[in-house]
C-alpha atoms as a PDB file:
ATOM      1  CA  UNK A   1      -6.817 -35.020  38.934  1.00  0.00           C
ATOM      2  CA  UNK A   2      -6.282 -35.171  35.407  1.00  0.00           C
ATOM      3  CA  UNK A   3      -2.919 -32.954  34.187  1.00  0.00           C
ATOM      4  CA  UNK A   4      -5.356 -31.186  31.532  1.00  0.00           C
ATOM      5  CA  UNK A   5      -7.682 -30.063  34.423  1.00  0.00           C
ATOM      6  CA  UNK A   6      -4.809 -29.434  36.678  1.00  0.00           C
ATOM      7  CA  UNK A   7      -3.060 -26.986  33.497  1.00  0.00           C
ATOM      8  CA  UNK A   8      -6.389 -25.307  32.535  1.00  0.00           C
ATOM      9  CA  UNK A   9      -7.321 -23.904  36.574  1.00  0.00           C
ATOM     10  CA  UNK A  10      -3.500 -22.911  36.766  1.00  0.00           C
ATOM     11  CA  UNK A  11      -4.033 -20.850  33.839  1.00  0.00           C
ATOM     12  CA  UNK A  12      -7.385 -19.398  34.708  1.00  0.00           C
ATOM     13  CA  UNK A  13      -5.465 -18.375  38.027  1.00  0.00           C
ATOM     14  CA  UNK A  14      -2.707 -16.725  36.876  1.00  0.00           C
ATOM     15  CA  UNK A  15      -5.467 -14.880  34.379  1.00  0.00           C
ATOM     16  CA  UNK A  16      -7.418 -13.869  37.156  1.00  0.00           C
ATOM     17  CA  UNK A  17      -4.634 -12.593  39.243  1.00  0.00           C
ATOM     18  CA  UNK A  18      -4.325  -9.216  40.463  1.00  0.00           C
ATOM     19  CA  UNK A  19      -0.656  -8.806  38.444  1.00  0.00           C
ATOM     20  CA  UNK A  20      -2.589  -9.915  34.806  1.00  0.00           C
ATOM     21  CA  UNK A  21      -5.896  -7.438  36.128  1.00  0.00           C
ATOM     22  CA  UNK A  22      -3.178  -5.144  36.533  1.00  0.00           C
ATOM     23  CA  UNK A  23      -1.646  -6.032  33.065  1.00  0.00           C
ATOM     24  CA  UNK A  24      -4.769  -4.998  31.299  1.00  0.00           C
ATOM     25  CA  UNK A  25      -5.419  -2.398  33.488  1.00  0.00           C
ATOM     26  CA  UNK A  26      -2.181  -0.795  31.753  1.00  0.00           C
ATOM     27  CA  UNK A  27      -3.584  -0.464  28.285  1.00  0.00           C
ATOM     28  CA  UNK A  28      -5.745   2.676  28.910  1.00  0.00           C
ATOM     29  CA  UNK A  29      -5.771   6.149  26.820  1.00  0.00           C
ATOM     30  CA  UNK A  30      -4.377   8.361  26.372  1.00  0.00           C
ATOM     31  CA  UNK A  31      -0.642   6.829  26.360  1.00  0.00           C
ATOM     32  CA  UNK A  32       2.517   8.796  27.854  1.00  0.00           C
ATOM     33  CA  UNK A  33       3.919  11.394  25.334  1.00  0.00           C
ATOM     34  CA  UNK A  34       7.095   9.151  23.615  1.00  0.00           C
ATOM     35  CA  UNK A  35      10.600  10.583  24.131  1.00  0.00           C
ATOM     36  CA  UNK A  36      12.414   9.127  21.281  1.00  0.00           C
ATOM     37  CA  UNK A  37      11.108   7.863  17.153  1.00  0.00           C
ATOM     38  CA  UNK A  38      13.084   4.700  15.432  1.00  0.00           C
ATOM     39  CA  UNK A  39      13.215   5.910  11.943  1.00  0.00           C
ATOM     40  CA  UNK A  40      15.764   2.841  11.007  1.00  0.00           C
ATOM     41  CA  UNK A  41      13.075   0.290  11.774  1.00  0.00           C
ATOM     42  CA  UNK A  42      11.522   1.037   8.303  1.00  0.00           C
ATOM     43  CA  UNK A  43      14.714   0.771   6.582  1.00  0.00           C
ATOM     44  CA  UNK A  44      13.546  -2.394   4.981  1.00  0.00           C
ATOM     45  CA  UNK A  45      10.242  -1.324   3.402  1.00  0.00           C
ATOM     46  CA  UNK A  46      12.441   1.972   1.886  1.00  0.00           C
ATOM     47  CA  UNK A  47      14.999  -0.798   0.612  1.00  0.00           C
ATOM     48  CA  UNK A  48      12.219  -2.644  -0.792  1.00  0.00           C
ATOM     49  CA  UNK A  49      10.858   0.172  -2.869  1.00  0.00           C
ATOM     50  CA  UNK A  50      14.500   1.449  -4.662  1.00  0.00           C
ATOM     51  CA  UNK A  51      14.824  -2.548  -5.580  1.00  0.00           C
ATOM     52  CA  UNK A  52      11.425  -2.538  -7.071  1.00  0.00           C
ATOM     53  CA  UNK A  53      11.891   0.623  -8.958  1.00  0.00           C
ATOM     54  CA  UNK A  54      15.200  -0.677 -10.285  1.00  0.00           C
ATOM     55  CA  UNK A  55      13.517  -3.454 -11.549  1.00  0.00           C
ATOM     56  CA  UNK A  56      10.701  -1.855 -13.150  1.00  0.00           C
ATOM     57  CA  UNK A  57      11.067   1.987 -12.856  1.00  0.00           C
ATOM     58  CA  UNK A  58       7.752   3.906 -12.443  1.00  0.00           C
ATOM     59  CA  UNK A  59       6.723   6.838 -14.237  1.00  0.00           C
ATOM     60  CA  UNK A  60       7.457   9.879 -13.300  1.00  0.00           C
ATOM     61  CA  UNK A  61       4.371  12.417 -12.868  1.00  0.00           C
ATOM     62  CA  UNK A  62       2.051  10.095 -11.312  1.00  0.00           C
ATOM     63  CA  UNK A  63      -0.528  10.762  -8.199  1.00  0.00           C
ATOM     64  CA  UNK A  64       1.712   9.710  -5.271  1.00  0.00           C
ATOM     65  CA  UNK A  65      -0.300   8.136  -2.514  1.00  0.00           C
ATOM     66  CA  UNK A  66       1.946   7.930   0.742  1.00  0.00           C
ATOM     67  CA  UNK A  67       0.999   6.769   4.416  1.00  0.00           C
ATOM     68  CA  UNK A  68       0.563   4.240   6.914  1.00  0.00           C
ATOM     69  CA  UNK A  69      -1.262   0.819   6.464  1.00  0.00           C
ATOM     70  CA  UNK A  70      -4.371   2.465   4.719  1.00  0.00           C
ATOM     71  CA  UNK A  71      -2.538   3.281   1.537  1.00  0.00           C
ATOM     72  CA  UNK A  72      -0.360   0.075   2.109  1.00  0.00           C
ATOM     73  CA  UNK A  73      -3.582  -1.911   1.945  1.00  0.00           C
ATOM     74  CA  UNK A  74      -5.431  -0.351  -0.574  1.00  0.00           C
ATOM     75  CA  UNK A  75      -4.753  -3.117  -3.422  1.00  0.00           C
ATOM     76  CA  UNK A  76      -7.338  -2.138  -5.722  1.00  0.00           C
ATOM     77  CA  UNK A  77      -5.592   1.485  -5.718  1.00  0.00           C
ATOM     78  CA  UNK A  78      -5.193   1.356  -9.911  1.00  0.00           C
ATOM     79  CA  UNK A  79      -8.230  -0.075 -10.438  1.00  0.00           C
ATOM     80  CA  UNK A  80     -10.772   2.053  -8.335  1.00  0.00           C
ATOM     81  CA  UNK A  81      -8.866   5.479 -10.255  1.00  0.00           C
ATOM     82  CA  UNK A  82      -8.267   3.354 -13.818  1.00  0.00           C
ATOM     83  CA  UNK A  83      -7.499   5.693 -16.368  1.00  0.00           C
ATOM     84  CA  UNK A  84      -5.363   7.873 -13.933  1.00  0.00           C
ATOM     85  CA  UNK A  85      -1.388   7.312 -13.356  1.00  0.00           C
ATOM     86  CA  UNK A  86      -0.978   6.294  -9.149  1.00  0.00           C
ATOM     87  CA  UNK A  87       1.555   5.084  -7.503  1.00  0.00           C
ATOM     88  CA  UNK A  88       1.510   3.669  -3.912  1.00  0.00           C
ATOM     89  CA  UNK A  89       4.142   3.856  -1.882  1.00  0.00           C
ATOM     90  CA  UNK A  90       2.552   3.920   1.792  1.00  0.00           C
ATOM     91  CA  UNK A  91       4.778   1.363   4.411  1.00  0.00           C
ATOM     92  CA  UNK A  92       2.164   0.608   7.371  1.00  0.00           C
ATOM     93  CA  UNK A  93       2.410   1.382  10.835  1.00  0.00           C
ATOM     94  CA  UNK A  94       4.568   4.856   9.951  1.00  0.00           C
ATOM     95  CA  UNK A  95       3.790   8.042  11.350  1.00  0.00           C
ATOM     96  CA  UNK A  96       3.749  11.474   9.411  1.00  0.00           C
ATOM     97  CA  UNK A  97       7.562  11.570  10.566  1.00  0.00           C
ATOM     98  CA  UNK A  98       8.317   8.779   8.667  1.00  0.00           C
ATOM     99  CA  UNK A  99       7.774  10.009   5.445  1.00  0.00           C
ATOM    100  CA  UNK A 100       9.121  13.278   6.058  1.00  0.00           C
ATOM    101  CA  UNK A 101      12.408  11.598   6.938  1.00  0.00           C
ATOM    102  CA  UNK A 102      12.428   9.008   4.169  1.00  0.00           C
ATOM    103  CA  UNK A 103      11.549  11.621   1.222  1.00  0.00           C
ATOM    104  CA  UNK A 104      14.371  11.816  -1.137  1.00  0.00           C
ATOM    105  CA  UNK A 105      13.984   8.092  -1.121  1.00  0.00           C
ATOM    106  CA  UNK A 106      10.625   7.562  -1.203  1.00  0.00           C
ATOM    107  CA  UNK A 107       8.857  10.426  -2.659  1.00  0.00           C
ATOM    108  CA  UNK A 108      11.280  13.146  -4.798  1.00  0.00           C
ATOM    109  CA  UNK A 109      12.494  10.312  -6.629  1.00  0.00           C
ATOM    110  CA  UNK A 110       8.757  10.021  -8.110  1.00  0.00           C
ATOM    111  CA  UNK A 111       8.677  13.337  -9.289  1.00  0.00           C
ATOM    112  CA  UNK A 112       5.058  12.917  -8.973  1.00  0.00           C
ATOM    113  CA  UNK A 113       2.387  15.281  -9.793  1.00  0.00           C
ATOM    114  CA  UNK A 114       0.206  15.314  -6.544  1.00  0.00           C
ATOM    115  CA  UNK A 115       0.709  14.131  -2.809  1.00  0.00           C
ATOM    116  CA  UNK A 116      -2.108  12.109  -1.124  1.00  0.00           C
ATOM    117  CA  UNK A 117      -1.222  11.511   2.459  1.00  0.00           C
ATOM    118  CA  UNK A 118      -2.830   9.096   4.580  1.00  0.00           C
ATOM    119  CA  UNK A 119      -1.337   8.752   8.131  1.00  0.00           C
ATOM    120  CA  UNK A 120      -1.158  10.581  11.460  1.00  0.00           C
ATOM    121  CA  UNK A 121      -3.601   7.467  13.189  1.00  0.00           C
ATOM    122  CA  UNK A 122      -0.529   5.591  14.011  1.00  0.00           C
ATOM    123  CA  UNK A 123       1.119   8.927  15.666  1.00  0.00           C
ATOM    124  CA  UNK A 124      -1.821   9.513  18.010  1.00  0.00           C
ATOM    125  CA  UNK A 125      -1.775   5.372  18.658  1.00  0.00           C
ATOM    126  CA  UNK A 126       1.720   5.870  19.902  1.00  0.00           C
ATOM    127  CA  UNK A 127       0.844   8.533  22.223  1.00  0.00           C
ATOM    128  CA  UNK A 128       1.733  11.475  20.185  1.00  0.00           C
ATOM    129  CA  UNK A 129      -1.160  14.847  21.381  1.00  0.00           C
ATOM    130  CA  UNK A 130      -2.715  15.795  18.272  1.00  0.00           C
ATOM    131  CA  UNK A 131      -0.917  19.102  18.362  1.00  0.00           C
ATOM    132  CA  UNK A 132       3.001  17.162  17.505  1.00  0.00           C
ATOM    133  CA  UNK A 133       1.369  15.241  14.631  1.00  0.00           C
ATOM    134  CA  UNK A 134      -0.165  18.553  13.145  1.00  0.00           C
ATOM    135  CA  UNK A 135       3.646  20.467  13.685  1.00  0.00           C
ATOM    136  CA  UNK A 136       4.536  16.919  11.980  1.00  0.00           C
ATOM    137  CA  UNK A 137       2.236  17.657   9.069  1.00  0.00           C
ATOM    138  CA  UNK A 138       3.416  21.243   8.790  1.00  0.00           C
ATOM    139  CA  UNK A 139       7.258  19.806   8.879  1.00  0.00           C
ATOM    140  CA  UNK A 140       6.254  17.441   5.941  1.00  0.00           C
ATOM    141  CA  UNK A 141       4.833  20.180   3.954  1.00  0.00           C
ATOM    142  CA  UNK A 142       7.660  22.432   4.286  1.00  0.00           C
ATOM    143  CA  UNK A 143      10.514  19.668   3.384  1.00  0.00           C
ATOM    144  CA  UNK A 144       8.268  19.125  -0.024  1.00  0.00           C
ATOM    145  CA  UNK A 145       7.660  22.668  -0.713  1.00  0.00           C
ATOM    146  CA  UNK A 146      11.735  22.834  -0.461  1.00  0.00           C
ATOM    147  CA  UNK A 147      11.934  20.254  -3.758  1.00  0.00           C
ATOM    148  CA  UNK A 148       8.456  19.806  -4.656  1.00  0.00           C
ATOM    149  CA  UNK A 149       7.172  23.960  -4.729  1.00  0.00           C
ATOM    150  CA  UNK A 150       3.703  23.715  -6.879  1.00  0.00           C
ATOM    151  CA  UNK A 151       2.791  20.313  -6.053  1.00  0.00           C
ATOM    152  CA  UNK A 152      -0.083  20.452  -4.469  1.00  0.00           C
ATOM    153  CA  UNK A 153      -0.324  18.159  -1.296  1.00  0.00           C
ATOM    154  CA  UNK A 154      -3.744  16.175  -0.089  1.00  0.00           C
ATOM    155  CA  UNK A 155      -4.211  15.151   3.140  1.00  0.00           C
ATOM    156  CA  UNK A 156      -6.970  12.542   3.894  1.00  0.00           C
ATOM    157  CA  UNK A 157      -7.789  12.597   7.347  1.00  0.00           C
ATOM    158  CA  UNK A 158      -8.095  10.418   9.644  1.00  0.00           C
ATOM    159  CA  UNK A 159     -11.401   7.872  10.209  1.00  0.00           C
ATOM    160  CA  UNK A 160     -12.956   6.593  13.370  1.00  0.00           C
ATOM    161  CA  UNK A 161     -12.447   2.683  13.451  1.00  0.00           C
ATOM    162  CA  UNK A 162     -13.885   0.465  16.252  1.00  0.00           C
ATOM    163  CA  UNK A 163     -10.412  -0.588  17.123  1.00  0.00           C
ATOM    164  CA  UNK A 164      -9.617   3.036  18.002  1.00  0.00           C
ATOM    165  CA  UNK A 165     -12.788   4.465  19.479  1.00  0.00           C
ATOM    166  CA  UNK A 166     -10.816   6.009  22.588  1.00  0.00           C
ATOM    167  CA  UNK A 167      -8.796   7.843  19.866  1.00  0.00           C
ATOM    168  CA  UNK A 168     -11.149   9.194  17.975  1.00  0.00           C
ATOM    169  CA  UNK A 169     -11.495  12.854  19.487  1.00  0.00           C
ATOM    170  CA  UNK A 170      -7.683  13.279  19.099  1.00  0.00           C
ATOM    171  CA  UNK A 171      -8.254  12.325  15.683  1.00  0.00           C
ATOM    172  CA  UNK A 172     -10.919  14.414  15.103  1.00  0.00           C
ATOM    173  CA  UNK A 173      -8.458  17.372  16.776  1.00  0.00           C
ATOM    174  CA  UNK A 174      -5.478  16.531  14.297  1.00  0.00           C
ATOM    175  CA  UNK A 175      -8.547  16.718  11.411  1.00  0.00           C
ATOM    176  CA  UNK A 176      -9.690  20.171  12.427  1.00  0.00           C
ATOM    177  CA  UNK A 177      -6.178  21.404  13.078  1.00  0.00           C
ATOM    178  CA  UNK A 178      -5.371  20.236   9.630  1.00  0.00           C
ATOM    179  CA  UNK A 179      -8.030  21.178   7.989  1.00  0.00           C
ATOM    180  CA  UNK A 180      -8.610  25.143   9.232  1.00  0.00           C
ATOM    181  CA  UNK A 181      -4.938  25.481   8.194  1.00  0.00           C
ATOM    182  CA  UNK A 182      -5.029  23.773   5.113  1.00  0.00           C
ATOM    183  CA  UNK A 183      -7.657  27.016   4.213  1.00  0.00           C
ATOM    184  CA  UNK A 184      -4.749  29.576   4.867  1.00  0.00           C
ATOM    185  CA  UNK A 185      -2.095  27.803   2.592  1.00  0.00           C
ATOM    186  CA  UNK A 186      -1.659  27.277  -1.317  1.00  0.00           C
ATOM    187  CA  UNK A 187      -1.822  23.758  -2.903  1.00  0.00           C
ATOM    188  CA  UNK A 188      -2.941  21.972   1.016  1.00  0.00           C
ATOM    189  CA  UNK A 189      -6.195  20.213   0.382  1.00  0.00           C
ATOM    190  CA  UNK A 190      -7.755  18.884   3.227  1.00  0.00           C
ATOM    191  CA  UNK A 191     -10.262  15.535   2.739  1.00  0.00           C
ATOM    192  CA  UNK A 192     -12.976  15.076   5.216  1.00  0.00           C
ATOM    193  CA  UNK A 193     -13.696  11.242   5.653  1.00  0.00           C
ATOM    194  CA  UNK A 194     -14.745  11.579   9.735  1.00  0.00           C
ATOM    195  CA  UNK A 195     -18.354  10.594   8.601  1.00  0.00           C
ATOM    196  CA  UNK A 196     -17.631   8.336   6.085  1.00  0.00           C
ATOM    197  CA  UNK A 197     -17.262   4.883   8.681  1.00  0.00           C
ATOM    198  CA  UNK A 198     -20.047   6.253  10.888  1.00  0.00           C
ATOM    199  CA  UNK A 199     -23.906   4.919  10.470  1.00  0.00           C
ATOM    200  CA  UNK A 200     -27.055   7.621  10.971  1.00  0.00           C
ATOM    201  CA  UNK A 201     -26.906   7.529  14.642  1.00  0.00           C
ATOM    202  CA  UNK A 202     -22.546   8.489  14.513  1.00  0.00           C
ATOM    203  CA  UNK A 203     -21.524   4.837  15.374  1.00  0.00           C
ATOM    204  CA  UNK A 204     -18.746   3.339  13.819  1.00  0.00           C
ATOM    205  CA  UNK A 205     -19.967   0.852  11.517  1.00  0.00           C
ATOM    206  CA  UNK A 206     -17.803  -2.750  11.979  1.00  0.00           C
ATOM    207  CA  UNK A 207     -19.194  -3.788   8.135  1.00  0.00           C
ATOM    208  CA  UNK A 208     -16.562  -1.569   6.995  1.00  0.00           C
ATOM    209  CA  UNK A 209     -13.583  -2.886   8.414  1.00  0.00           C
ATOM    210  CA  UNK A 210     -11.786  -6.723   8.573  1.00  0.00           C
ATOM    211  CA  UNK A 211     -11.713  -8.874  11.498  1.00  0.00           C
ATOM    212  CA  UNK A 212      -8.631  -6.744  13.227  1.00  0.00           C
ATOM    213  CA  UNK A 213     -11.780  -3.763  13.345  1.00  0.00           C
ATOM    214  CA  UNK A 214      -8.505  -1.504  12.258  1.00  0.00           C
ATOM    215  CA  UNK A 215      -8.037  -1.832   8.323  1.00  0.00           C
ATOM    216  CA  UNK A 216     -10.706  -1.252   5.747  1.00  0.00           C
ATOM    217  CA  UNK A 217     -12.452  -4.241   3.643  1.00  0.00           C
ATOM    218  CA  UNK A 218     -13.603  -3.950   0.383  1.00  0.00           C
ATOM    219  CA  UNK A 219     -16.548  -1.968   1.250  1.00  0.00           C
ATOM    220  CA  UNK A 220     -14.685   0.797   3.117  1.00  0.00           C
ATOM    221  CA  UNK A 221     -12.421   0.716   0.408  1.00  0.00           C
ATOM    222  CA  UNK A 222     -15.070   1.448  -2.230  1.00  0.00           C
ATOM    223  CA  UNK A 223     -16.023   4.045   0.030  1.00  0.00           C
ATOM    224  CA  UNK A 224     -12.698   5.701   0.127  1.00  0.00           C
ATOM    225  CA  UNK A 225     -12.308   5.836  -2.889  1.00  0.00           C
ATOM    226  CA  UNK A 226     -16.284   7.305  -3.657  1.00  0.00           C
ATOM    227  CA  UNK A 227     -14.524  10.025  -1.238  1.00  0.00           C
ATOM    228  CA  UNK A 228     -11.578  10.648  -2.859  1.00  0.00           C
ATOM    229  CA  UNK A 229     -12.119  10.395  -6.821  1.00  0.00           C
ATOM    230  CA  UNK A 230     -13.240  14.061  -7.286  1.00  0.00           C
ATOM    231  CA  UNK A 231      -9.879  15.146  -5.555  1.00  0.00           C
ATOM    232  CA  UNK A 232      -8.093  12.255  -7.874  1.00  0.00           C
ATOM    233  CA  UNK A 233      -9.894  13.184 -10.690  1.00  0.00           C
ATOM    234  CA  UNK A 234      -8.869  17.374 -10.270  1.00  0.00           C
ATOM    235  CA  UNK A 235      -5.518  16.394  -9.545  1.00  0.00           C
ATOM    236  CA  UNK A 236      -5.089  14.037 -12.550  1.00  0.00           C
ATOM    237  CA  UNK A 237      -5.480  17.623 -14.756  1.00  0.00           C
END
């Protein structure tokens, strides 16, 4: 029998075997709780930013969009608010955590003049309940109201992607959390953007994202950005 054959049925064995059913059997939802958080793994992308500011040192005062790979991603950042002073400094795949933990490096330094925050997806991924990333959000407000006292803080929440579609009631939890305490505090503004990847019948529409079905394209960009430019525009005041 020809080795090719012989290699192909081996492999469609050992992919039909009870220990690789069992394999993909292990990716269901939702994920243990974690027990520990590497903040050191995003030393590099925090390195990155302090070398680039040496270099060319941004002004201080600007719109400060932090986050996961959302805000990372979002390339045409400048150009979709022109006329207003941003600054991205999102490092994807972080949690809320992250940028709590990393803020006299990554976000006093700025001085900026509003906080958009983009993350808490990649929390829930990693098995966090909706209920640790909200005390997360509170825990990142509080360490910026201890430098940062009348900057007000924006928190876009979280999307349903097709990736994530298992997720998306958690997400929807950490949104409502987030959102009917963001009404009891000063300066919190929460943005609704639940509906904004969702067609008339409340399906995720897969036009909006790239071939991963995670991260935005262009389009969901443009529609980001439709969502958040009266926000933008009252903060740029």
């Amino acid at each position: 029998m020809n080795r090719r054959i012989v290699l192909r049925l081996l492999a469609a064995l050992v992919l039909s075997s009870p220990l690789a059913l069992h394999a993909e059997a292990k990716e269901v939802w939702p994920k243990p709780k974690p027990t520990t958080h590497d903040y050191k793994k995003w030393e590099k992308n925090i390195a990155a930013f302090e070398t680039a500011d040496k270099e060319l040192p941004p002004a201080k005062g600007s719109l400060l969009f932090v986050g996961s790979s959302t805000i990372v991603r979002w390339k045409t950042l400048a150009e979709d608010f022109a006329g207003v002073p941003v600054l991205n400094r999102g490092f994807g795949g972080n949690q809320i955590k992250d940028s709590t933990f990393y803020a006299e490096r990554m976000i006093f330094p700025y001085a900026p003049k509003a906080i958009f925050l983009r993350a808490g997806g990649n929390d829930i991924n990693a098995g966090w309940p909706a209920e640790d990333v909200f005390n997360d959000f509170k825990t990142f407000v509080a360490k910026m109201r201890e430098r940062l006292p009348n900057v007000p803080i924006y928190y876009i929440g979280l999307s349903p992607t097709v990736k994530r579609l298992k997720q998306v009631d958690e997400g929807n939890k950490l949104n409502d959390l987030i959102a009917a305490w963001a009404k009891e505090q000063t300066g919190i503004t929460y943005i609704d953007t639940r509906a904004m990847t969702l067609d008339q019948e409340g399906k995720v529409r897969p036009d909006l994202f790239v071939e991963d079905m995670l991260h935005f394209n262009e389009a969901g960009y443009k529609l980001l950005a439709a969502a958040l430019k009266p926000f933008v525009t009252s903060a740029a005041k």
